[in-house]
C-alpha atoms as a PDB file:
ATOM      1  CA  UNK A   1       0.000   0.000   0.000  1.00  0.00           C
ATOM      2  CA  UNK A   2       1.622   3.528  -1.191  1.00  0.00           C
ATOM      3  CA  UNK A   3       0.748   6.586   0.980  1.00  0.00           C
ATOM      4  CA  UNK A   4      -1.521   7.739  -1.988  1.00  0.00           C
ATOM      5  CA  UNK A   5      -3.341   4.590  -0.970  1.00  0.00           C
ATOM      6  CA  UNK A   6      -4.230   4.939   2.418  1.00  0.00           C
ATOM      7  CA  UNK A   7      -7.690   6.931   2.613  1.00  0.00           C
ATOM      8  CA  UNK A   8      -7.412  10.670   2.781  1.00  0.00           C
ATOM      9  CA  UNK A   9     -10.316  10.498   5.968  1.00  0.00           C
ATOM     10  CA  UNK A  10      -7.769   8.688   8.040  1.00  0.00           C
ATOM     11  CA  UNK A  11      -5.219  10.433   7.117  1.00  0.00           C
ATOM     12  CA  UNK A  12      -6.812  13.727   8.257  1.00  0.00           C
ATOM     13  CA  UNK A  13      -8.108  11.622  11.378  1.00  0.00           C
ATOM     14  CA  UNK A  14      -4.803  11.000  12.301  1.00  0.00           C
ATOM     15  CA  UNK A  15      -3.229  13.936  11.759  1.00  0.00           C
ATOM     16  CA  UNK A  16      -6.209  16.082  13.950  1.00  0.00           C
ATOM     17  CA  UNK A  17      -5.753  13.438  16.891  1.00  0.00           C
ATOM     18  CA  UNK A  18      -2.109  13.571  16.707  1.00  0.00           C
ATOM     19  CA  UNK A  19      -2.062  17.677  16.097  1.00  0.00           C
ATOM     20  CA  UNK A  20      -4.630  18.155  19.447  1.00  0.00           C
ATOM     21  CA  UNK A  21      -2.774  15.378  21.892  1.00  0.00           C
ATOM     22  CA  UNK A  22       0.010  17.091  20.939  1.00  0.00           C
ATOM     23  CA  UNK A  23      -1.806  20.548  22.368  1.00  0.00           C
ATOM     24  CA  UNK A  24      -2.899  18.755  25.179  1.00  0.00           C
ATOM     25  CA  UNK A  25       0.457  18.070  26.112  1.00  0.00           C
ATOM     26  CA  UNK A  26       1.777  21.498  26.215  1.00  0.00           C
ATOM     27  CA  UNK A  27      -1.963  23.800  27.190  1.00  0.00           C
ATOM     28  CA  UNK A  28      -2.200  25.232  30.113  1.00  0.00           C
ATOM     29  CA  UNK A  29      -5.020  27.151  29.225  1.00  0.00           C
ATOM     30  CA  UNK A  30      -8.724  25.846  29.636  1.00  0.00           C
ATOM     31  CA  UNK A  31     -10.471  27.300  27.064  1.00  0.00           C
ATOM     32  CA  UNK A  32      -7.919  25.889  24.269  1.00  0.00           C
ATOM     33  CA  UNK A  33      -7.896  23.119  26.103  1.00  0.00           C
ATOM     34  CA  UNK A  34     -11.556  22.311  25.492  1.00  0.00           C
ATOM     35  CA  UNK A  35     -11.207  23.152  21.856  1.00  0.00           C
ATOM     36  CA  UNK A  36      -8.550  20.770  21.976  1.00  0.00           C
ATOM     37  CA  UNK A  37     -10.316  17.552  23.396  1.00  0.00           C
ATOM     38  CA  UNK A  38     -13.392  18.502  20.659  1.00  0.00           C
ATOM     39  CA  UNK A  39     -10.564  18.025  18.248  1.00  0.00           C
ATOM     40  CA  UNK A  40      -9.830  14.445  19.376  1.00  0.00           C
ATOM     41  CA  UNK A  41     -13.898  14.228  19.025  1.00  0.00           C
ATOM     42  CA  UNK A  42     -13.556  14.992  15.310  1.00  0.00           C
ATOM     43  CA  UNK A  43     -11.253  12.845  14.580  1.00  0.00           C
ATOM     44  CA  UNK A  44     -13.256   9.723  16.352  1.00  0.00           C
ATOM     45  CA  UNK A  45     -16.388  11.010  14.639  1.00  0.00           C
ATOM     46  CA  UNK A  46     -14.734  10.484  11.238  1.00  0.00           C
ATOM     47  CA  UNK A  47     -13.319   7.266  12.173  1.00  0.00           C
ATOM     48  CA  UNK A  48     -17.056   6.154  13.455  1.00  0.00           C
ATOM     49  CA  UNK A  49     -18.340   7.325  10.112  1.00  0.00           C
ATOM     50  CA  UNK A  50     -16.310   4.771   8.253  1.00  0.00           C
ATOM     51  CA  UNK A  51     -15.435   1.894  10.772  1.00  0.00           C
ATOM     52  CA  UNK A  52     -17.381   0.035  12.683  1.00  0.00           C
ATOM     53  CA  UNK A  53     -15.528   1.307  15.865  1.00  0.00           C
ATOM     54  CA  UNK A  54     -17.251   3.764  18.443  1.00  0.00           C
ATOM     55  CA  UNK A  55     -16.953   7.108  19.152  1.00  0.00           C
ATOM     56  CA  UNK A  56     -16.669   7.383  23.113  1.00  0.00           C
ATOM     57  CA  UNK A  57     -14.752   4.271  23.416  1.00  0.00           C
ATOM     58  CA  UNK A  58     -11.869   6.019  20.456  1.00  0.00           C
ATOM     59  CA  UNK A  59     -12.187   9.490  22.102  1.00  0.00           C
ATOM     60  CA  UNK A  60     -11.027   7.433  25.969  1.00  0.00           C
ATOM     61  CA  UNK A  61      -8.705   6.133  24.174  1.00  0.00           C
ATOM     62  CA  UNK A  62      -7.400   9.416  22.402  1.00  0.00           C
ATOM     63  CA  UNK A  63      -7.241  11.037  25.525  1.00  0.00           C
ATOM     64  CA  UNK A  64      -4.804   7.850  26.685  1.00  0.00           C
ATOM     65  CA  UNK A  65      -2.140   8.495  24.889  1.00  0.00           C
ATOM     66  CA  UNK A  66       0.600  10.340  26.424  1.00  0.00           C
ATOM     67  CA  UNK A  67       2.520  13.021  25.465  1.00  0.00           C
ATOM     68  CA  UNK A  68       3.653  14.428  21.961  1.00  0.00           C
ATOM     69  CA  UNK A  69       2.880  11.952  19.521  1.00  0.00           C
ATOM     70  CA  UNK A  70       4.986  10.011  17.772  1.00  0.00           C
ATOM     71  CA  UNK A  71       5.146   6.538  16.059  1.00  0.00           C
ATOM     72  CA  UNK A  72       4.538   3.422  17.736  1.00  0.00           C
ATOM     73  CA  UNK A  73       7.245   0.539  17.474  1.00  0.00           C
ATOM     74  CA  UNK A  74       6.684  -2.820  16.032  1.00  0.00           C
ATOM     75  CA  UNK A  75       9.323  -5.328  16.125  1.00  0.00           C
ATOM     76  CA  UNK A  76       9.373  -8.793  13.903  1.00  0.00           C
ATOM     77  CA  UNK A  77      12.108 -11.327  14.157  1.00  0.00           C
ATOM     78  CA  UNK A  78      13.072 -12.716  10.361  1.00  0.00           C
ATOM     79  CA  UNK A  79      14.571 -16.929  11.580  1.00  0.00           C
ATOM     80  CA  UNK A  80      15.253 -18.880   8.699  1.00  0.00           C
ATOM     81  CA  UNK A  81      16.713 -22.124   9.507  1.00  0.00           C
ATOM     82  CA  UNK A  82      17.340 -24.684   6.397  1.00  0.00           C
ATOM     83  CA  UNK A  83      15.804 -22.046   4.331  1.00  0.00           C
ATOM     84  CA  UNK A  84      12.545 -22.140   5.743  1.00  0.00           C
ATOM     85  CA  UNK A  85      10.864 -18.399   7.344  1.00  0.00           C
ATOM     86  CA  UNK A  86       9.628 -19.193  11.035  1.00  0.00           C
ATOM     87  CA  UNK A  87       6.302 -17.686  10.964  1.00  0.00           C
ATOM     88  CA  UNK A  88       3.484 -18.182  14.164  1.00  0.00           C
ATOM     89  CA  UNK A  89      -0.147 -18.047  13.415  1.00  0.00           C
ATOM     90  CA  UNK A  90      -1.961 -15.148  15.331  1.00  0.00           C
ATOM     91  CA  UNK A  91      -4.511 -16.497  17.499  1.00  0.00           C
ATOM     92  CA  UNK A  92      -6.778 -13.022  16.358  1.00  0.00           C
ATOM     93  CA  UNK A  93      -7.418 -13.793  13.099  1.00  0.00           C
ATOM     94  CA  UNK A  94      -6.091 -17.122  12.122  1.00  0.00           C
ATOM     95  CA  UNK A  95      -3.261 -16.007   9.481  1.00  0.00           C
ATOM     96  CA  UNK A  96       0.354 -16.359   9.738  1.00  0.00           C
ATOM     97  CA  UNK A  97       3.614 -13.793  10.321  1.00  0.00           C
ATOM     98  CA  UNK A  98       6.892 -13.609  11.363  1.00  0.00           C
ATOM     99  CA  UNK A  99       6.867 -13.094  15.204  1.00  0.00           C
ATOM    100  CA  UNK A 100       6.772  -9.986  16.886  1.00  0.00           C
ATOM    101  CA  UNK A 101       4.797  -7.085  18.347  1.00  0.00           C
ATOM    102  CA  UNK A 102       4.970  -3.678  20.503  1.00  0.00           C
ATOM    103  CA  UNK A 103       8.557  -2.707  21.537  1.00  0.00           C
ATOM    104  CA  UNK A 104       7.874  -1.838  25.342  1.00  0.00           C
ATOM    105  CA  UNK A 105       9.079   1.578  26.666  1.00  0.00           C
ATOM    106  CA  UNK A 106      12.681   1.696  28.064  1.00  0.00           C
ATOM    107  CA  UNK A 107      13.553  -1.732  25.773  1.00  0.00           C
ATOM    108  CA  UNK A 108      16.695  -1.889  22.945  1.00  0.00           C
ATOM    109  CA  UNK A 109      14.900  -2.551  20.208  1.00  0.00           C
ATOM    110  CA  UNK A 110      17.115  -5.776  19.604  1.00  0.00           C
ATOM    111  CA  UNK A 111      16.195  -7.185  23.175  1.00  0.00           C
ATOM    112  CA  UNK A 112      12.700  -6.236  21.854  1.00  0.00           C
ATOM    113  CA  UNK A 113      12.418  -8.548  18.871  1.00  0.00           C
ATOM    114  CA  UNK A 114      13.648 -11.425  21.035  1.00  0.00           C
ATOM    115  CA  UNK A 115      11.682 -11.263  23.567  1.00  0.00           C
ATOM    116  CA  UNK A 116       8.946 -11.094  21.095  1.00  0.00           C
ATOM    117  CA  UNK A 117      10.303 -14.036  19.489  1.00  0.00           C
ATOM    118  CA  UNK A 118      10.922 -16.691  22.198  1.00  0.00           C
ATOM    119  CA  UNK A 119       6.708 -15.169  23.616  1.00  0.00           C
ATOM    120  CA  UNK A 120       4.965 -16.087  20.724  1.00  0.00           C
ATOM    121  CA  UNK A 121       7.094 -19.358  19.053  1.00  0.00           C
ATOM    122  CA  UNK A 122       9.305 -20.650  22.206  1.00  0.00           C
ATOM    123  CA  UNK A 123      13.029 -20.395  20.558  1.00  0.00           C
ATOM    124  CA  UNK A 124      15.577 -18.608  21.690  1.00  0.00           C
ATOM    125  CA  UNK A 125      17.354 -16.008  19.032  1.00  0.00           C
ATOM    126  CA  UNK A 126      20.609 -13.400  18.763  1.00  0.00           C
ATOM    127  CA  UNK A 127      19.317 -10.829  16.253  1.00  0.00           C
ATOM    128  CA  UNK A 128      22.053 -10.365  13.757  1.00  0.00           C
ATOM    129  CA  UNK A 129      21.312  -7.492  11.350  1.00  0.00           C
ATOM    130  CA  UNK A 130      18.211  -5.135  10.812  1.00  0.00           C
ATOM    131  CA  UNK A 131      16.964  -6.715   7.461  1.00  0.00           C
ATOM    132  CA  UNK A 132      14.581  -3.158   6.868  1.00  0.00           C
ATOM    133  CA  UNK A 133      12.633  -0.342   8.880  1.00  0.00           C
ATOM    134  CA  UNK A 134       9.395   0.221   6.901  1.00  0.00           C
ATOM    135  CA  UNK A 135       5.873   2.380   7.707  1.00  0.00           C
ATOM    136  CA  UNK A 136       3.477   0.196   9.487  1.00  0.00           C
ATOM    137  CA  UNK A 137       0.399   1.313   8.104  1.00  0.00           C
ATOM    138  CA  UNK A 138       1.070   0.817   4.555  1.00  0.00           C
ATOM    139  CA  UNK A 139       1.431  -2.283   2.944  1.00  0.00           C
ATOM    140  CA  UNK A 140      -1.555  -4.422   4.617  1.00  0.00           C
ATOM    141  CA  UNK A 141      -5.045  -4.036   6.264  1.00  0.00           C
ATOM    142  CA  UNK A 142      -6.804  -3.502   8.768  1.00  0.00           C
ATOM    143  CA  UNK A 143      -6.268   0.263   9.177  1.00  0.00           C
ATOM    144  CA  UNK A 144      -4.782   0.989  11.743  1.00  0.00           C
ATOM    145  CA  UNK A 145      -5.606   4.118  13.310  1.00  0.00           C
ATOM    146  CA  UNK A 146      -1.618   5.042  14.833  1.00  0.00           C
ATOM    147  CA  UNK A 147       1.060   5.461  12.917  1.00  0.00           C
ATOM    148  CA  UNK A 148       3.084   3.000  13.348  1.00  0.00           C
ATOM    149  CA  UNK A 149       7.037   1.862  12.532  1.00  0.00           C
ATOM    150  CA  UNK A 150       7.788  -1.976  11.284  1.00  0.00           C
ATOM    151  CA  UNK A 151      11.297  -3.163  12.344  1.00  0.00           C
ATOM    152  CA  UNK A 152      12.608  -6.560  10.954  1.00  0.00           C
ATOM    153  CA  UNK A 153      16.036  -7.837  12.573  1.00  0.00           C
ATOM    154  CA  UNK A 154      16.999 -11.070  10.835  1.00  0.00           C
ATOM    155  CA  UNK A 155      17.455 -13.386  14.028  1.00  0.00           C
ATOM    156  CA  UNK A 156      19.715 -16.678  14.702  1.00  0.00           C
ATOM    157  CA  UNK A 157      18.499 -19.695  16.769  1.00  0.00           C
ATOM    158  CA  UNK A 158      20.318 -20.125  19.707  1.00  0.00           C
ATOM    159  CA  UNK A 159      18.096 -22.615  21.662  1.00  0.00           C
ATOM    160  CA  UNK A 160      14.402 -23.241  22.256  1.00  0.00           C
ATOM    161  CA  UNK A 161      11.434 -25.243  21.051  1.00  0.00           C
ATOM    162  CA  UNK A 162       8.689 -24.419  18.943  1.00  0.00           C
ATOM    163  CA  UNK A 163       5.334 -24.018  21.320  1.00  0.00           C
ATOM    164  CA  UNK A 164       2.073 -21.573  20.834  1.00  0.00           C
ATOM    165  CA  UNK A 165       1.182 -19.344  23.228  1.00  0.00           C
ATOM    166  CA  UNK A 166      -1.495 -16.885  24.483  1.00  0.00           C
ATOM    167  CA  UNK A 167      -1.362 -14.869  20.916  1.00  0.00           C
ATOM    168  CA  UNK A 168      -0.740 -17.864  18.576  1.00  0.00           C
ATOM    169  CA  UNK A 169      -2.026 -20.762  17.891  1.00  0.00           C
ATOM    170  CA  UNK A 170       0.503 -22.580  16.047  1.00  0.00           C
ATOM    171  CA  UNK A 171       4.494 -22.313  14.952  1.00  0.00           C
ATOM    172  CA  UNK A 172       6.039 -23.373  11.432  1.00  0.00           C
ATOM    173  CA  UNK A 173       8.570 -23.121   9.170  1.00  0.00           C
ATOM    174  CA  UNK A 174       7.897 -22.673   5.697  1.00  0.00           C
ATOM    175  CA  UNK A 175       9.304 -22.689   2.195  1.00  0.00           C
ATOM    176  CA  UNK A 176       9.208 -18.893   0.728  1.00  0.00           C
ATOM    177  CA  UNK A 177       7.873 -20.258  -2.513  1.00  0.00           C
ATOM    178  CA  UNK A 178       4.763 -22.056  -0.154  1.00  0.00           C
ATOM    179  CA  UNK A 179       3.651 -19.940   2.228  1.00  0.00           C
ATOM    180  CA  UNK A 180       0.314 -19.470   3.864  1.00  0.00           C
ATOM    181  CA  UNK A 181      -2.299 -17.217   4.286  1.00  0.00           C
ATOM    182  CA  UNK A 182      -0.316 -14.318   5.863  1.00  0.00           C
ATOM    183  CA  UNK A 183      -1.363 -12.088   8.229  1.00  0.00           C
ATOM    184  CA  UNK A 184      -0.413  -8.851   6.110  1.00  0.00           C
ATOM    185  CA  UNK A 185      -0.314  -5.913   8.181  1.00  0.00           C
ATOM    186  CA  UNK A 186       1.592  -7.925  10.349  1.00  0.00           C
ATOM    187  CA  UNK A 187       4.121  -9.506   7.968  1.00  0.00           C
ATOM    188  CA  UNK A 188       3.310  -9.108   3.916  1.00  0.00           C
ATOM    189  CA  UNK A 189       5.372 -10.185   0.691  1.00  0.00           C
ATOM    190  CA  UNK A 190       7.713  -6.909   0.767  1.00  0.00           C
ATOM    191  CA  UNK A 191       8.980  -8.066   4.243  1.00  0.00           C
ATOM    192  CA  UNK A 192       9.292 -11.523   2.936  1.00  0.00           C
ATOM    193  CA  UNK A 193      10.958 -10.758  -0.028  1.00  0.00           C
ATOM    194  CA  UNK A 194      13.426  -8.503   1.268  1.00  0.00           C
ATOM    195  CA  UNK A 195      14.401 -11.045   4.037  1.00  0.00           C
ATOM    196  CA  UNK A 196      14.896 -13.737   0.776  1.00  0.00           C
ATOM    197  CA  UNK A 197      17.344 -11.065  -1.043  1.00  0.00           C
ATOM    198  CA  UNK A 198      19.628 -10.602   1.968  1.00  0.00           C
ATOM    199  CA  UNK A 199      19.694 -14.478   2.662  1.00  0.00           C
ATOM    200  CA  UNK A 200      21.270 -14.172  -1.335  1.00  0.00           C
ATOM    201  CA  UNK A 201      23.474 -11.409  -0.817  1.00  0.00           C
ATOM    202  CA  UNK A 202      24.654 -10.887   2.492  1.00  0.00           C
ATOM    203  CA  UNK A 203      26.388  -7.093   1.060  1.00  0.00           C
ATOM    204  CA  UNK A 204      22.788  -5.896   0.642  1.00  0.00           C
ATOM    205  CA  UNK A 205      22.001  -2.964   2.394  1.00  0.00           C
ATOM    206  CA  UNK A 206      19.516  -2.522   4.880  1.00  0.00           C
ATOM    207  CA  UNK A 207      16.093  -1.606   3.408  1.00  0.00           C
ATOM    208  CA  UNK A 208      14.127   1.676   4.280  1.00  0.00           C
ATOM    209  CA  UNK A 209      10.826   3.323   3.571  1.00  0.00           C
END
């Protein structure tokens, strides 16, 4: 999904909620105050009006978020072992991706990734090299209403066992020429392919939005 591709109501959503916690942050003033929180209505009215997610439940959790606003982090760890991609089947809607999930605050990114990794399949992993850093909320569905940054570390096995767990319901390996349904805001094709190049030319440089 190209930025041209992402629907120009969201992106005006996102940008008002983002423009009035940002306010919120630094107002000491009531009266702006109040024009800011009816700011963070708009932009959960216009999300209501083409989701089939609520207002007052998306304005609470407007009003959540902390601070000056910036992307979120999402980690995935890239494991290839005999040429097969590791890749964990989310428990939420039955597809498959490369394991990961929300960096935590005060976390290396790299400690991160593994954490995420040894949750949600059960093996242990030394991430290696950051195979690409891409924009979340392009390049797969749902919409997601945060703006969000993808980080993929190609990882190495150091010990473990494959096991589910409370997010997934199942752990694989699988050929990158037979590969299932994928859960593609999660993990999609680009990710896949670029962790395939690397594993062909190690000199190839890290790939970036």
């Amino acid at each position: 999904m190209t930025p041209t591709d992402q629907p120009r109501w969201l992106e005006w959503a996102r940008e008002i909620q983002a423009l009035a916690q940002t306010g919120l942050t630094f107002s000491e003033n009531r009266f702006e105050m109040e024009r800011l929180r009816r700011l963070m209505e708009i932009a959960a009215e216009m999300v209501e009006a083409h989701t089939a997610q609520e207002r007052e439940p998306l304005v609470e959790n407007f009003l959540l978020q902390p601070g000056y606003a910036t992307p979120k982090i999402d980690v995935r760890g890239a494991v290839v072992r005999d040429g097969r991609i590791l890749l964990v089947q989310e428990r939420a809607d039955g597809r498959w991706c490369m394991p990961g999930g929300w960096a935590d605050v005060g976390e290396y990114p790299s400690r991160a990734v593994a954490r995420e990794v040894w949750e949600e399949s059960g093996f242990e992993v030394i991430p290696r090299r950051v195979v690409g850093v891409y924009d979340a909320n392009r390049g797969g569905e749902p919409l997601s209403f945060y703006h969000a940054y993808k980080l993929v570390y190609r990882c190495e096995i150091t010990g473990g066992e494959a096991h589910a767990s409370e997010e997934t319901a199942a752990v694989g390996f699988f050929s990158f020429d037979d590969l299932p349904t994928l859960s593609s805001f999660r993990t999609n094709e680009v990710h896949l392919s670029e962790v395939r190049a690397q594993l062909d030319d190690a000199c190839r440089p890290t790939a970036f939005d």
